[in-house]
PDB file of N, CA and C in Angstrom:
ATOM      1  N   UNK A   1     -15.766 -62.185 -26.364  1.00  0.00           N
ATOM      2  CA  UNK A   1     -15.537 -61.345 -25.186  1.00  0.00           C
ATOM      3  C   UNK A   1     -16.678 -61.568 -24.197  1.00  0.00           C
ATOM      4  N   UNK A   2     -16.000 -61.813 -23.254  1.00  0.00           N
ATOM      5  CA  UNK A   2     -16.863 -62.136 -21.963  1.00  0.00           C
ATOM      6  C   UNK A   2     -16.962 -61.461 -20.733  1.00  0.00           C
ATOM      7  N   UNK A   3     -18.007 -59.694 -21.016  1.00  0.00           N
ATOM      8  CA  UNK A   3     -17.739 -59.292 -20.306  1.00  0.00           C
ATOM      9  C   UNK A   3     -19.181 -59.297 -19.712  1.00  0.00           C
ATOM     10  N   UNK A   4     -19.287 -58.953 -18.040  1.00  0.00           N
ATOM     11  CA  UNK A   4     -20.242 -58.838 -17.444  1.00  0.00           C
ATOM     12  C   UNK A   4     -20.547 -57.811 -16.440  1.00  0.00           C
ATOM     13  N   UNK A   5     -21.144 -56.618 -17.494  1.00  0.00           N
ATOM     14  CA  UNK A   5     -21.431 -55.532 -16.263  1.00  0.00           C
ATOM     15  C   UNK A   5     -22.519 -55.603 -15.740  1.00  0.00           C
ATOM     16  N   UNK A   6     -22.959 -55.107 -14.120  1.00  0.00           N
ATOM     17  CA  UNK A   6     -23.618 -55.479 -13.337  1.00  0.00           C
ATOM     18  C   UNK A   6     -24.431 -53.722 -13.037  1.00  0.00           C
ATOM     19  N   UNK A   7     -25.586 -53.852 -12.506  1.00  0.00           N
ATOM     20  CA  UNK A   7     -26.346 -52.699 -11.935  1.00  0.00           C
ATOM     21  C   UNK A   7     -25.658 -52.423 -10.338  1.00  0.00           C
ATOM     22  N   UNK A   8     -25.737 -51.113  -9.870  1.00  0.00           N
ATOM     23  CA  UNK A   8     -25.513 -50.654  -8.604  1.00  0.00           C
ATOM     24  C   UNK A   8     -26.389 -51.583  -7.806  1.00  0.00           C
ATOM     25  N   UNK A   9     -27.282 -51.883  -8.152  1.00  0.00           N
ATOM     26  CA  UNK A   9     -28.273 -52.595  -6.958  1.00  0.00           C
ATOM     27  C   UNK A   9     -27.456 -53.682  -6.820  1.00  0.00           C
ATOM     28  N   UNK A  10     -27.091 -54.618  -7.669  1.00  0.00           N
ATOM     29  CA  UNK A  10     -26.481 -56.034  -7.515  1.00  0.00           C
ATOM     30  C   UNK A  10     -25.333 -55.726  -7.334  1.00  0.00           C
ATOM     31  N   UNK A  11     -24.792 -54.902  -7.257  1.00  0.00           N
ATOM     32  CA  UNK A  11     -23.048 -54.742  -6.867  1.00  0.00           C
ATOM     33  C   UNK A  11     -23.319 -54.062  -4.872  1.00  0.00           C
ATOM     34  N   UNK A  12     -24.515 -53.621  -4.252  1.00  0.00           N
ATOM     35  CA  UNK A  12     -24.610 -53.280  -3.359  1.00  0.00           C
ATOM     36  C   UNK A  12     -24.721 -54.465  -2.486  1.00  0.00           C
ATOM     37  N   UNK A  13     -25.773 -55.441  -2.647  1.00  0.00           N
ATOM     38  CA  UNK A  13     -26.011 -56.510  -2.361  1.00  0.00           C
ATOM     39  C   UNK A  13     -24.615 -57.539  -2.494  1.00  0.00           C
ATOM     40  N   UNK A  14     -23.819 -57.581  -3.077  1.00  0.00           N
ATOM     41  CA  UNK A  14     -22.626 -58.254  -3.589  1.00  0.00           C
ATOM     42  C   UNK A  14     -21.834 -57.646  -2.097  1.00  0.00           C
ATOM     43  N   UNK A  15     -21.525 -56.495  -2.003  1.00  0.00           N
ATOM     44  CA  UNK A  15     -20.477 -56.112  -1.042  1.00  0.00           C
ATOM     45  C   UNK A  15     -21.659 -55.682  -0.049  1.00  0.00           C
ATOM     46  N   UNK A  16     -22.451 -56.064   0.406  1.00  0.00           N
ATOM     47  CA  UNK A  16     -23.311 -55.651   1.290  1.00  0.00           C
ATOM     48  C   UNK A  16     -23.559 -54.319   1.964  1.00  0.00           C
ATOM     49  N   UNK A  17     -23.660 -53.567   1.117  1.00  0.00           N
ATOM     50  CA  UNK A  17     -23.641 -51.973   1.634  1.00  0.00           C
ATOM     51  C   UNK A  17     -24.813 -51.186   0.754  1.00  0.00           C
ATOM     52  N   UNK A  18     -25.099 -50.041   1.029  1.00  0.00           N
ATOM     53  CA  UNK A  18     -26.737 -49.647  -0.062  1.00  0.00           C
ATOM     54  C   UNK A  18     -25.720 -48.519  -0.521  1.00  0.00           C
ATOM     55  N   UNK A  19     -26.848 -48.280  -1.668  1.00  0.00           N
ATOM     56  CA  UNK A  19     -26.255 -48.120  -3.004  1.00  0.00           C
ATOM     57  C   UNK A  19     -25.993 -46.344  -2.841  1.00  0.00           C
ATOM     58  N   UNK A  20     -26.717 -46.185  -1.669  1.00  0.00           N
ATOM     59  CA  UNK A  20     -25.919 -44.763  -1.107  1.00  0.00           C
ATOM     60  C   UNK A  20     -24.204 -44.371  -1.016  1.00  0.00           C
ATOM     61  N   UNK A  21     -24.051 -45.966  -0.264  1.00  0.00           N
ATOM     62  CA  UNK A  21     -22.417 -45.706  -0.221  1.00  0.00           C
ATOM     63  C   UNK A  21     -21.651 -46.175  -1.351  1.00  0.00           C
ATOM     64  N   UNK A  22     -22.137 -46.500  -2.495  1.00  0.00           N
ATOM     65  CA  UNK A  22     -21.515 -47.074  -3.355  1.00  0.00           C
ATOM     66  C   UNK A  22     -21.693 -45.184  -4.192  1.00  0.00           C
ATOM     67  N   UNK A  23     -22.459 -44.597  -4.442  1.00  0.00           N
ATOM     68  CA  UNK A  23     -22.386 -43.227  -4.871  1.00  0.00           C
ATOM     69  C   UNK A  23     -21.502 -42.677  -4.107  1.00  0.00           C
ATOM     70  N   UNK A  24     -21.487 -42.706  -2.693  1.00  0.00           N
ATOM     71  CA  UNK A  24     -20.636 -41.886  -2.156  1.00  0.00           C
ATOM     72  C   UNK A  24     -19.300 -41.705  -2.374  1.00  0.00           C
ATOM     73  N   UNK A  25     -18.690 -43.182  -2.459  1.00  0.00           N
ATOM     74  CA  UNK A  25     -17.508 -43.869  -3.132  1.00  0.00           C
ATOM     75  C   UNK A  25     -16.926 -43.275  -4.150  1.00  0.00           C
ATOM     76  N   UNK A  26     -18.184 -43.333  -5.746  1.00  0.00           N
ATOM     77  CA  UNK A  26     -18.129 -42.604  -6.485  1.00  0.00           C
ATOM     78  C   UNK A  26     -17.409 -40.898  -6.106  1.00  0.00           C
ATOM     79  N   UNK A  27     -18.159 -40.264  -5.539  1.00  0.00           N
ATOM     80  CA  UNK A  27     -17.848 -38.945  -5.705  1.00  0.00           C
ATOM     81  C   UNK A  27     -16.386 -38.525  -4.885  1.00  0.00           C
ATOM     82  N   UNK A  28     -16.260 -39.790  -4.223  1.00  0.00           N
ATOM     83  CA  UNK A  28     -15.101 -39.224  -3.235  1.00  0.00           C
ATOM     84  C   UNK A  28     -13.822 -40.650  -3.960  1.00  0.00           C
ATOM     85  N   UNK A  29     -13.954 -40.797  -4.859  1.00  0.00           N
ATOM     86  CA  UNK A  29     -13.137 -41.599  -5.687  1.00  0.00           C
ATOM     87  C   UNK A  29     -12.511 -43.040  -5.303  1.00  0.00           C
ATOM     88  N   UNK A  30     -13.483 -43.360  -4.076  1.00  0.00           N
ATOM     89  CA  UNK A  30     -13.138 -44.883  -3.443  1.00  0.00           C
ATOM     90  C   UNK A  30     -13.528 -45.946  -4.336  1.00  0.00           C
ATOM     91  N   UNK A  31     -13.604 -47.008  -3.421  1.00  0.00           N
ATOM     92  CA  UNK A  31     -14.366 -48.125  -3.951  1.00  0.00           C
ATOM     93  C   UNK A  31     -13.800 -48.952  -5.433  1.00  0.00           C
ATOM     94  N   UNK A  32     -14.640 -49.696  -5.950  1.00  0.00           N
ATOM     95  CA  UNK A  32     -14.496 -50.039  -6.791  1.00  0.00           C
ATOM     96  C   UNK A  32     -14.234 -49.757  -8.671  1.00  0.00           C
ATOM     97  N   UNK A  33     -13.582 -49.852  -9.500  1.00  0.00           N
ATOM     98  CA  UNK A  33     -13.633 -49.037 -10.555  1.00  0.00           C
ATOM     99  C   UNK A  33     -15.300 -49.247 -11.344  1.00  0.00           C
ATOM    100  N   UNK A  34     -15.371 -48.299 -11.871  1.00  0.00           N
ATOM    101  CA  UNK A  34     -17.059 -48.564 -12.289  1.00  0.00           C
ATOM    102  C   UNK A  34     -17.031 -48.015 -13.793  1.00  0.00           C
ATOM    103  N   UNK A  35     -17.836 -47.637 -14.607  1.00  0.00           N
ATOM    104  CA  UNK A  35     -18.401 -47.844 -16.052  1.00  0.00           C
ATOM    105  C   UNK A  35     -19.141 -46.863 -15.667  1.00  0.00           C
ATOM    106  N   UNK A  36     -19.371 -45.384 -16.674  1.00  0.00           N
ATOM    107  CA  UNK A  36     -20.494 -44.686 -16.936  1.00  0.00           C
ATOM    108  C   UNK A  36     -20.790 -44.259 -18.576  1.00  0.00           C
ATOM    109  N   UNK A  37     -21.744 -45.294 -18.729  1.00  0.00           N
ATOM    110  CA  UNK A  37     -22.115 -45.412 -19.978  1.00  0.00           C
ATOM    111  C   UNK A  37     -23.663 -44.944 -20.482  1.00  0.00           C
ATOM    112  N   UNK A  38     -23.660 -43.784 -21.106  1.00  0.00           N
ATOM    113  CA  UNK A  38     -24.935 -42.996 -21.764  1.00  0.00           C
ATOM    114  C   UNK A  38     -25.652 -42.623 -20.418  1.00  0.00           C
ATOM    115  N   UNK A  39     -25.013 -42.169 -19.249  1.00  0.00           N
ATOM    116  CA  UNK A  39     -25.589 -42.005 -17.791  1.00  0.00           C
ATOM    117  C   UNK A  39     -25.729 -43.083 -17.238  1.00  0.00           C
ATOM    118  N   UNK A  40     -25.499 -44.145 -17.065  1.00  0.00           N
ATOM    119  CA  UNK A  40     -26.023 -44.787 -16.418  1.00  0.00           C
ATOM    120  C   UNK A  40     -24.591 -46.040 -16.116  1.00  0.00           C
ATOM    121  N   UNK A  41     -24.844 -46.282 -14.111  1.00  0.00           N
ATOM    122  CA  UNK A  41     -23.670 -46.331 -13.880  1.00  0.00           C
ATOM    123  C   UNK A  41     -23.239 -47.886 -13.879  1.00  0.00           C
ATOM    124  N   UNK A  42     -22.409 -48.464 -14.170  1.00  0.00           N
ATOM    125  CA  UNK A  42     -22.300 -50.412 -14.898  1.00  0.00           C
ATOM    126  C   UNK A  42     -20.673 -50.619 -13.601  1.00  0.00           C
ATOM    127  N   UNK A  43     -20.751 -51.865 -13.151  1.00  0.00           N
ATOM    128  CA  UNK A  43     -19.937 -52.249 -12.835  1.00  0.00           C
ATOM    129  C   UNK A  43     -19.546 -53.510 -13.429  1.00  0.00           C
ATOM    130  N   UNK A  44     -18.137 -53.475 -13.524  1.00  0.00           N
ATOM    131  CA  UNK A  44     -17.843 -55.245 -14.132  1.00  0.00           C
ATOM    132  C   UNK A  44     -17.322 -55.950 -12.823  1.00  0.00           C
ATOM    133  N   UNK A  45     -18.254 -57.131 -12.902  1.00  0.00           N
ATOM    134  CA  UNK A  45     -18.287 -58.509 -11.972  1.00  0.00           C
ATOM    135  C   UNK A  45     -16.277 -58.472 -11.420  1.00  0.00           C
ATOM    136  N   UNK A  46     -15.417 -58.496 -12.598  1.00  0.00           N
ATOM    137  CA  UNK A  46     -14.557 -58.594 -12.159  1.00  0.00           C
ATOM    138  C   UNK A  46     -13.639 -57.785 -11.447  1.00  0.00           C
ATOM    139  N   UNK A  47     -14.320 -56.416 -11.752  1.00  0.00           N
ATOM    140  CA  UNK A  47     -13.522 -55.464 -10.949  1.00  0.00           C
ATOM    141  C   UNK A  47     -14.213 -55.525  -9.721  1.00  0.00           C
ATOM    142  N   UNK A  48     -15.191 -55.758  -9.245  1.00  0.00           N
ATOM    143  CA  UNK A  48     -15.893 -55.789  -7.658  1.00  0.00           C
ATOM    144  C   UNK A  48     -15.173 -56.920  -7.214  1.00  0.00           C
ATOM    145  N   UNK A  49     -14.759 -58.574  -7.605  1.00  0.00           N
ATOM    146  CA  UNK A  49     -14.049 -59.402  -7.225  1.00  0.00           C
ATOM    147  C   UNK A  49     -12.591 -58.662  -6.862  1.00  0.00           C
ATOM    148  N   UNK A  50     -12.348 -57.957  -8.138  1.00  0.00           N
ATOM    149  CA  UNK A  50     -10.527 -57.610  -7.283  1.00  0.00           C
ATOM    150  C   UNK A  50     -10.830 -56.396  -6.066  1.00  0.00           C
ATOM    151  N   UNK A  51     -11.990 -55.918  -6.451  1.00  0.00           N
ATOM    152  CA  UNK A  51     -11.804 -54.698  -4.871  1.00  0.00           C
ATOM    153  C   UNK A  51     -12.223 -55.892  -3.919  1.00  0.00           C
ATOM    154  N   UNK A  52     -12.970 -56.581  -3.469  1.00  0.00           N
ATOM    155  CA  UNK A  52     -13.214 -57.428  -2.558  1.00  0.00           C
ATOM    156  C   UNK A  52     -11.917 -57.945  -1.840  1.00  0.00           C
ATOM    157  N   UNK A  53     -10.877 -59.072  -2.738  1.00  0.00           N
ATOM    158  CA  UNK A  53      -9.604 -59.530  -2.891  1.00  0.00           C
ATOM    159  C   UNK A  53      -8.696 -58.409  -2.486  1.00  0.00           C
ATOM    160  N   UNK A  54      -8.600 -57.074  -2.817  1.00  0.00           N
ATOM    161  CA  UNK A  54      -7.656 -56.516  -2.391  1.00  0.00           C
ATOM    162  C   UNK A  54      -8.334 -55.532  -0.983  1.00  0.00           C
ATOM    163  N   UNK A  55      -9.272 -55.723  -0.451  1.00  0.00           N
ATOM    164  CA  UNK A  55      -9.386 -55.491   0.596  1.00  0.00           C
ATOM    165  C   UNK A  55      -9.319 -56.260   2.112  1.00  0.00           C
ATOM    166  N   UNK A  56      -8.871 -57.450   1.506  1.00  0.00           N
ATOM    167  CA  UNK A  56      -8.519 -58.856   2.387  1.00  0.00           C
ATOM    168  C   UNK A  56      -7.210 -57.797   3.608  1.00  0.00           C
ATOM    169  N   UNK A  57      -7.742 -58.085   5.123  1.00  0.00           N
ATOM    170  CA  UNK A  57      -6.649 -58.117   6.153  1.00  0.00           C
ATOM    171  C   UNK A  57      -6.313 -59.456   6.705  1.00  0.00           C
ATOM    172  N   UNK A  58      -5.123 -59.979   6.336  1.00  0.00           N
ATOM    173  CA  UNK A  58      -4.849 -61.186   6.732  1.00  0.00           C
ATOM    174  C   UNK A  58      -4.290 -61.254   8.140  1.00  0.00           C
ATOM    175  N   UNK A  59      -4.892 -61.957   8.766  1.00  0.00           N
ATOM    176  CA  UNK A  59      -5.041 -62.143  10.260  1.00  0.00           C
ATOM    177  C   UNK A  59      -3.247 -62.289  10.716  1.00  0.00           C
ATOM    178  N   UNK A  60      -2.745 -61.817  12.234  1.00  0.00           N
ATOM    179  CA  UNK A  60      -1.191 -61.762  12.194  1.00  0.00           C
ATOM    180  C   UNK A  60      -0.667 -63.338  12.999  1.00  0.00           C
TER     181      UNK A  60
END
């Protein structure tokens, strides 16, 4: 199994936004799906790729 969860810092930097709005996300149930494991908050690489991908507006 090849999984790869990532820290808020490197998932902020990834979608270029600070890690303020990535909490905010959190509490208001946006964003990306995330991992809270023994407190502490994990994202997997591949779920930040599909929120990225499914936030694509394809030009008309």
């Amino acid at each position: 199994m090849d999984l790869k969860l990532i820290k808020p810092k490197e998932v902020a930097n990834i979608l270029m936004c600070s890690e303020r709005t990535l909490e905010a996300w959190r509490r208001e149930e946006k964003g990306p799906c995330y991992y809270k494991i023994e407190g502490k908050i994990l994202y997997k690489l591949d779920d930040i790729l599909s929120f990225i991908e499914s936030s694509k507006v394809s030009a008309q």
